[in-house]
C-alpha atoms as a PDB file:
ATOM      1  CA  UNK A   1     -36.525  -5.139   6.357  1.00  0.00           C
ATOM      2  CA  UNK A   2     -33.543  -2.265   6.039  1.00  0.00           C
ATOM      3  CA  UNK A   3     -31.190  -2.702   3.878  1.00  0.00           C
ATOM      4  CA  UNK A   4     -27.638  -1.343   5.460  1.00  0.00           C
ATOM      5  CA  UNK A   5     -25.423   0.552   2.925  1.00  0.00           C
ATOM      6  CA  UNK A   6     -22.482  -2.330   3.740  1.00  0.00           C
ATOM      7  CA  UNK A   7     -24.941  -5.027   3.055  1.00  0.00           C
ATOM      8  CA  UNK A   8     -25.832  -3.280  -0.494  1.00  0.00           C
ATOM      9  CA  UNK A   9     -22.174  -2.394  -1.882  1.00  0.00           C
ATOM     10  CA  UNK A  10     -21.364  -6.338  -0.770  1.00  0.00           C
ATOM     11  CA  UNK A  11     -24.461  -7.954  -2.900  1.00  0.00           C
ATOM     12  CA  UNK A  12     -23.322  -5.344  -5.804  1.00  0.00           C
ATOM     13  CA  UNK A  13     -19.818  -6.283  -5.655  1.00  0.00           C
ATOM     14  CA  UNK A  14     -20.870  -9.827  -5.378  1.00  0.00           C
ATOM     15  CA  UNK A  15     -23.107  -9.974  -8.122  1.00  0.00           C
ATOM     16  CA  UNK A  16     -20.532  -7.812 -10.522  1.00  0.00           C
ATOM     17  CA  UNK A  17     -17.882 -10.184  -9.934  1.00  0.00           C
ATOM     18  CA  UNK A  18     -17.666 -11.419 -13.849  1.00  0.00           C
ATOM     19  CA  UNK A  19     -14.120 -11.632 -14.989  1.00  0.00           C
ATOM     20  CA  UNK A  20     -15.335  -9.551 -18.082  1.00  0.00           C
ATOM     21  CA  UNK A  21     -17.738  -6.821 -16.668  1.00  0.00           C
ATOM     22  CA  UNK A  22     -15.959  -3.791 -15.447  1.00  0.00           C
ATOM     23  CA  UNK A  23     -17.645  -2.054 -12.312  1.00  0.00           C
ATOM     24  CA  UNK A  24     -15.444   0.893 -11.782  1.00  0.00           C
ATOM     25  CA  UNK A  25     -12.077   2.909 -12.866  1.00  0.00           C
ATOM     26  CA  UNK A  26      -9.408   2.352 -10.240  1.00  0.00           C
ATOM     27  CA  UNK A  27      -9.369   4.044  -7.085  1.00  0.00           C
ATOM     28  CA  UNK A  28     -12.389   6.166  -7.876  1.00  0.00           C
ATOM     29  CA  UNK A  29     -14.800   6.350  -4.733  1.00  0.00           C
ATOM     30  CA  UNK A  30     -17.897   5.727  -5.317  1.00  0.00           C
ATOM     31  CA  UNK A  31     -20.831   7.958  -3.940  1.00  0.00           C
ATOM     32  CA  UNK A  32     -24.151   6.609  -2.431  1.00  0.00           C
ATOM     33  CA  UNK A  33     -26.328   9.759  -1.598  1.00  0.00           C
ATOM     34  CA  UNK A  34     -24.028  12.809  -0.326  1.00  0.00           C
ATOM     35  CA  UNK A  35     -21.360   9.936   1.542  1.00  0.00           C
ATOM     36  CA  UNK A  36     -18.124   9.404  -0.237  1.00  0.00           C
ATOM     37  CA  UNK A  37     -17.275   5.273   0.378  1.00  0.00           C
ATOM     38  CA  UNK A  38     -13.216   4.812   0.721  1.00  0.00           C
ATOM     39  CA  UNK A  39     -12.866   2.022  -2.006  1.00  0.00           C
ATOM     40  CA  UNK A  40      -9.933   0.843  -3.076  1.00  0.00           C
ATOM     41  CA  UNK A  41      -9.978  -1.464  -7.025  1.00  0.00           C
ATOM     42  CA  UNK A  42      -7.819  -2.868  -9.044  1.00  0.00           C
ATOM     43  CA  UNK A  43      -7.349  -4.566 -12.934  1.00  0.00           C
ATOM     44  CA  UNK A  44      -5.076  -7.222 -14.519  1.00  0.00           C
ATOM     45  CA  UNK A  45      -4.568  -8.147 -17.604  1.00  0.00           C
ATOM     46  CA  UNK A  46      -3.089 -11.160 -16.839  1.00  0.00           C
ATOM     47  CA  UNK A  47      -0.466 -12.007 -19.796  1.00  0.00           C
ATOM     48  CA  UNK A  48       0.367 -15.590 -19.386  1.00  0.00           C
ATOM     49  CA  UNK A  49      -3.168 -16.756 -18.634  1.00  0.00           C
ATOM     50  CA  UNK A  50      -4.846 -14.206 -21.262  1.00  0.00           C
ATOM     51  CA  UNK A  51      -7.507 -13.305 -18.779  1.00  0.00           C
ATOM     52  CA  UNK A  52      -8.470  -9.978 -17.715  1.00  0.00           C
ATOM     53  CA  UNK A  53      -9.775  -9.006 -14.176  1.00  0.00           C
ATOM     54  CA  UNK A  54     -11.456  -5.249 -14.290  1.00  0.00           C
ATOM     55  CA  UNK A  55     -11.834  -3.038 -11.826  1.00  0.00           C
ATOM     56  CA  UNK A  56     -13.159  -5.420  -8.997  1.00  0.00           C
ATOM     57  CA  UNK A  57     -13.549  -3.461  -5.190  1.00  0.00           C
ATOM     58  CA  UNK A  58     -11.434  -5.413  -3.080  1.00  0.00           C
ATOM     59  CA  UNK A  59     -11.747  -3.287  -0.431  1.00  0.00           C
ATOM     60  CA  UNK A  60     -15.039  -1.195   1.136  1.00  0.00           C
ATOM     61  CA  UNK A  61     -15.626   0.992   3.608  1.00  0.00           C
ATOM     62  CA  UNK A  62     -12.696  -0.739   5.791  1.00  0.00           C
ATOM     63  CA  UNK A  63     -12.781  -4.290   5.165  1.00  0.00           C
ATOM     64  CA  UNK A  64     -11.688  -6.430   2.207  1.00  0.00           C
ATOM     65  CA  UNK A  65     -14.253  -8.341   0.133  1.00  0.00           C
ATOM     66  CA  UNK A  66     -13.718 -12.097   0.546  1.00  0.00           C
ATOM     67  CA  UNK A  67     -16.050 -12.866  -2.896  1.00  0.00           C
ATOM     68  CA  UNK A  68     -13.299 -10.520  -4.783  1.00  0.00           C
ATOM     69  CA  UNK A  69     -10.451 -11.445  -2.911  1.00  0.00           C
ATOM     70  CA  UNK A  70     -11.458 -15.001  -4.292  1.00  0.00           C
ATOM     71  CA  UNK A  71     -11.470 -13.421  -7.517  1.00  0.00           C
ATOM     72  CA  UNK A  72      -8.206 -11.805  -7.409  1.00  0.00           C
ATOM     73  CA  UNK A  73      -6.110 -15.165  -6.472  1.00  0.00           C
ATOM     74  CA  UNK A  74      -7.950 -17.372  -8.705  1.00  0.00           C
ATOM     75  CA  UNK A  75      -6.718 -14.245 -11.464  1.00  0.00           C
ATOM     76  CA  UNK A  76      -3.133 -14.410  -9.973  1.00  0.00           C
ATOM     77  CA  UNK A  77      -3.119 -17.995  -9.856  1.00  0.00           C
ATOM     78  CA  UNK A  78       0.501 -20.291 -10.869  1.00  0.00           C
ATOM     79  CA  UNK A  79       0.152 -19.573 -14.555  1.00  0.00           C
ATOM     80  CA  UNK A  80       2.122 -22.616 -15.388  1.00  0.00           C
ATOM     81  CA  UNK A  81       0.399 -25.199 -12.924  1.00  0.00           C
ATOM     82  CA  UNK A  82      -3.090 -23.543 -12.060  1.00  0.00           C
ATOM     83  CA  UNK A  83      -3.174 -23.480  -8.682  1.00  0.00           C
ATOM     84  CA  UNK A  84      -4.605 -20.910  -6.750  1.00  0.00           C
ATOM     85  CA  UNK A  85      -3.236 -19.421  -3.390  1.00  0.00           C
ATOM     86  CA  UNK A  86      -4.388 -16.464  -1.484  1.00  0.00           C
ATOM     87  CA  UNK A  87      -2.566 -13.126  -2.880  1.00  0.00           C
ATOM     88  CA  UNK A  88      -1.913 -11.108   0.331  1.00  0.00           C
ATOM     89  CA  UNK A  89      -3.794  -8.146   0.539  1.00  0.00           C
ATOM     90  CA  UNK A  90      -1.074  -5.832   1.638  1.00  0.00           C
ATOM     91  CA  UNK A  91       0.499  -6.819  -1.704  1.00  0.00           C
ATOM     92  CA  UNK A  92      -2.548  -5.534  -3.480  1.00  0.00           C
ATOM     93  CA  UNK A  93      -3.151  -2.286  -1.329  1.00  0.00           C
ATOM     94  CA  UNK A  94       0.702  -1.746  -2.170  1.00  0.00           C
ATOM     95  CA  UNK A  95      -0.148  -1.980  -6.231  1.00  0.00           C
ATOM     96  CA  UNK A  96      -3.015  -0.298  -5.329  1.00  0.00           C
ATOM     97  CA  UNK A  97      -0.980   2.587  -4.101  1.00  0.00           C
ATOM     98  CA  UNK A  98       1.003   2.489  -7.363  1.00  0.00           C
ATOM     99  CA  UNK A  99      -1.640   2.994  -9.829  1.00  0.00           C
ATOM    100  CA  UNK A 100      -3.200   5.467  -7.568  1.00  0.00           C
ATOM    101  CA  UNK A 101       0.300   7.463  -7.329  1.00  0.00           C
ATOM    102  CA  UNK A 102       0.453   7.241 -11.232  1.00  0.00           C
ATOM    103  CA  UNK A 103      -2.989   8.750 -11.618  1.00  0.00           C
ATOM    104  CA  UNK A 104      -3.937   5.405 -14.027  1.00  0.00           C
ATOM    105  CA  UNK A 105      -7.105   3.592 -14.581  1.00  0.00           C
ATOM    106  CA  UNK A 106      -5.014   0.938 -16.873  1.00  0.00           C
ATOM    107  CA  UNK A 107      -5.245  -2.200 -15.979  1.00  0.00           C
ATOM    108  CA  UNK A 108      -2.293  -3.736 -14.180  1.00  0.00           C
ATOM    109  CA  UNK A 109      -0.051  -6.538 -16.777  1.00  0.00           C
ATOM    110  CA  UNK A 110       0.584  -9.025 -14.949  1.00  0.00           C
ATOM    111  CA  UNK A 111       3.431 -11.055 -15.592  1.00  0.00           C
ATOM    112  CA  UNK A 112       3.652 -13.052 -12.513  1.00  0.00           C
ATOM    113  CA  UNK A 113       1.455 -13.273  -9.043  1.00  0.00           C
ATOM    114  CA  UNK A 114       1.453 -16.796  -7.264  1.00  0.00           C
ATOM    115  CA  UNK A 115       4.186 -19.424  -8.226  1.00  0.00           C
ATOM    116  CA  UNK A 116       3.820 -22.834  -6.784  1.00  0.00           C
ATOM    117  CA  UNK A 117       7.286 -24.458  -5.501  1.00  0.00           C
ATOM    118  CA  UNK A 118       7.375 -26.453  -8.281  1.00  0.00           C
ATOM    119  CA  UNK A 119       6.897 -23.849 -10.962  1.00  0.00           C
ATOM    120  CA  UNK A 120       9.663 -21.703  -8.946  1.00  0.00           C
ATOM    121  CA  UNK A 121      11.874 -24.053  -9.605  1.00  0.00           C
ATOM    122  CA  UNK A 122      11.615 -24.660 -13.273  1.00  0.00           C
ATOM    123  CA  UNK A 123      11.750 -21.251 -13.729  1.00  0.00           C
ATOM    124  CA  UNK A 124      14.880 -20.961 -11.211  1.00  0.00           C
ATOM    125  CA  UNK A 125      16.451 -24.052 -13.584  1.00  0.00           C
ATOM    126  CA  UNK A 126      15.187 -21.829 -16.992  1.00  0.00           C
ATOM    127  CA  UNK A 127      16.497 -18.304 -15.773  1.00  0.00           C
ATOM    128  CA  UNK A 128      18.873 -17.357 -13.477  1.00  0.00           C
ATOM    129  CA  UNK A 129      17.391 -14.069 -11.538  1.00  0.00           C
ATOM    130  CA  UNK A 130      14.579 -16.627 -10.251  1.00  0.00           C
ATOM    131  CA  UNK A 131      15.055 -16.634  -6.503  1.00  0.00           C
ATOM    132  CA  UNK A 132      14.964 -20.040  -4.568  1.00  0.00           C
ATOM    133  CA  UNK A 133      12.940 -18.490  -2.016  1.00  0.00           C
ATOM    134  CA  UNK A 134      10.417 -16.487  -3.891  1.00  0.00           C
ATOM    135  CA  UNK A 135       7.833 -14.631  -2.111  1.00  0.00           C
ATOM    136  CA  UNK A 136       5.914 -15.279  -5.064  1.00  0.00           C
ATOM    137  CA  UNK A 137       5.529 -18.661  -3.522  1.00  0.00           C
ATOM    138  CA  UNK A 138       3.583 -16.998  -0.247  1.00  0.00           C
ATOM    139  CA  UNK A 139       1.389 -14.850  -2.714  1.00  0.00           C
ATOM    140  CA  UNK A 140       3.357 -11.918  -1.530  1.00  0.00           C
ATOM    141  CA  UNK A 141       4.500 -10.842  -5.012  1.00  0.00           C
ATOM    142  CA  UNK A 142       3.706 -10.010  -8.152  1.00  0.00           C
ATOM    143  CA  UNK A 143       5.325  -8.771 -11.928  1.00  0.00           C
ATOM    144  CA  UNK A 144       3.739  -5.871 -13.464  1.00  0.00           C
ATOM    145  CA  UNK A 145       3.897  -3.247 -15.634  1.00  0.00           C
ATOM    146  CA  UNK A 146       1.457  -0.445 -16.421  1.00  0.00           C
ATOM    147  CA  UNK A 147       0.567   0.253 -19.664  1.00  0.00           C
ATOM    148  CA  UNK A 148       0.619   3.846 -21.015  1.00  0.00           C
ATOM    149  CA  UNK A 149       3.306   4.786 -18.056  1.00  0.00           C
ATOM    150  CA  UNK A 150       7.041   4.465 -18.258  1.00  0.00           C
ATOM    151  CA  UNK A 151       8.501   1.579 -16.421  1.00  0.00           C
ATOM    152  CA  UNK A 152      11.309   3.551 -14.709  1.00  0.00           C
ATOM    153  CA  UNK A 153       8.361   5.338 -13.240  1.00  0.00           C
ATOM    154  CA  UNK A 154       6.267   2.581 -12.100  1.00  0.00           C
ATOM    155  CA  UNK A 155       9.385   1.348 -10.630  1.00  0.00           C
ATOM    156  CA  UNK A 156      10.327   4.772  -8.460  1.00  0.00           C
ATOM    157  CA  UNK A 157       6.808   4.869  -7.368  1.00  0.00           C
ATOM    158  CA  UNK A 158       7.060   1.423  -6.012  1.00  0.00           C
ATOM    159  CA  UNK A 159      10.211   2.324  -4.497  1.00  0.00           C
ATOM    160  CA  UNK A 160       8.591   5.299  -2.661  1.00  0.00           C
ATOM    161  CA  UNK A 161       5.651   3.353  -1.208  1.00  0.00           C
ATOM    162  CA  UNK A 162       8.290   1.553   1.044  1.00  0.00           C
ATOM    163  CA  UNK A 163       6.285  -1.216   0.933  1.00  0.00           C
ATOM    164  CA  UNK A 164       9.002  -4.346   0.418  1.00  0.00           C
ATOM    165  CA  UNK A 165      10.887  -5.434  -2.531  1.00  0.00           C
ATOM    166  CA  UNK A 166      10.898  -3.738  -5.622  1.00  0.00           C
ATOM    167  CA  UNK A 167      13.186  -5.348  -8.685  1.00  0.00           C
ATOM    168  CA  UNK A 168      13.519  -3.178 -12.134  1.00  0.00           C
ATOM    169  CA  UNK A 169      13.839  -5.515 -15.130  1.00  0.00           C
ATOM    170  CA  UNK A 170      13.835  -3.118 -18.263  1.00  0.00           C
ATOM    171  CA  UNK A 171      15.199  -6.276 -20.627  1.00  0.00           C
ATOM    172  CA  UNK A 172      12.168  -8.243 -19.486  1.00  0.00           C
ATOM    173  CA  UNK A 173       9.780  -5.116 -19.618  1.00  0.00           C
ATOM    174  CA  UNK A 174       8.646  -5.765 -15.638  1.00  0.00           C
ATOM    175  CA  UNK A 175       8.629  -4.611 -12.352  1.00  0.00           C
ATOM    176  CA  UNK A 176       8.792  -7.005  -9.304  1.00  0.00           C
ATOM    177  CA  UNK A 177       7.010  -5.598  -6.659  1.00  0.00           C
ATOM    178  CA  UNK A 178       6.360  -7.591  -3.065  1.00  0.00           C
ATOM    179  CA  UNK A 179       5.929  -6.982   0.678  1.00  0.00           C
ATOM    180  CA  UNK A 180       9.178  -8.588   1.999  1.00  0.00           C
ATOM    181  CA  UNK A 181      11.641  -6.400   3.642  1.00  0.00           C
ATOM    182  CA  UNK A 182      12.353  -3.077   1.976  1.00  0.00           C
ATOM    183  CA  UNK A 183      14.894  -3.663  -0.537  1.00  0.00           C
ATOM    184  CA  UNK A 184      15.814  -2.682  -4.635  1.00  0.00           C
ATOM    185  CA  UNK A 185      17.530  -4.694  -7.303  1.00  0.00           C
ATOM    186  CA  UNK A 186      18.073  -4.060 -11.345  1.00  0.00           C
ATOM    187  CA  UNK A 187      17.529  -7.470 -13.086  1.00  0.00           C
END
């Protein structure tokens, strides 16, 4: 029975898929004889939840990896509540496109992906930049920073991409990235 190259990278991403193993820096493609795979990774350290996510391939050879995709919103879940909701993909190419911009294999901090309603608004009653429509609440956003790198420049380079919303919160040490309409804010 042949083995196709797809059906290979899938059972090794599947199989890799340990919270704690790391499988590859970000963004590096990988090579499998003298073909060059378009790949796209990312890592978390996810702050609230203590977990870290490392270098999973969410994305091969054109198509997004269910198995990791899994991975990634159980990762970004509602750090106060648990739950987990899908984390749109365009919101992780778009973070994607930051660390790759940055030249970084750090993982991502995450501060914030997916907020259930409920955790929205205790944290709309707790602060008061906390929007009442969050698009944290349709797994369209997400609070990072990026260790090692400046946070003024992770913010400009998610302002280039073009992507959505980008927010710049110095005080808090984060920046809001999502893939609403194009638009900037200083928290």
């Amino acid at each position: 029975m042949a083995i196709s190259r797809r059906s290979l990278i899938r059972g090794g991403i599947a199989s890799a898929l340990v919270l704690r193993s790391p499988l590859r820096a970000l963004g590096a493609p990988a090579l499998i004889g003298r073909q060059q795979l378009d790949i796209r990774s990312l890592s978390f350290d996810c702050i609230n939840t203590g977990e870290q996510l490392k270098a999973v391939d969410y994305w091969v050879e054109g198509e997004y990896v269910p198995d990791v995709l899994a991975a990634i919103n159980r990762a970004l879940r509602d750090f106060m509540s648990g739950e987990v909701y899908p984390i749109a993909p365009a919101l992780l190419d778009a973070m994607h496109q930051v660390g790759r911009r940055l030249e970084t294999n750090a993982r991502f901090e995450l501060l914030c992906g997916y907020r259930s309603p409920e955790t929205n608004a205790k944290l709309s009653r707790m602060y008061s930049g906390v929007a009442s429509h969050s698009l944290h609440m349709k797994g369209q956003a997400a609070d990072i920073a990026l260790p090692g790198r400046p946070l003024r420049e992770v913010h400009e380079t998610a302002l280039a991409l073009r992507a959505g919303g980008v927010g710049f919160y110095p005080d808090q040490n984060f920046v809001h990235i999502d893939i609403g309409r194009v638009r900037r804010w200083v928290g």
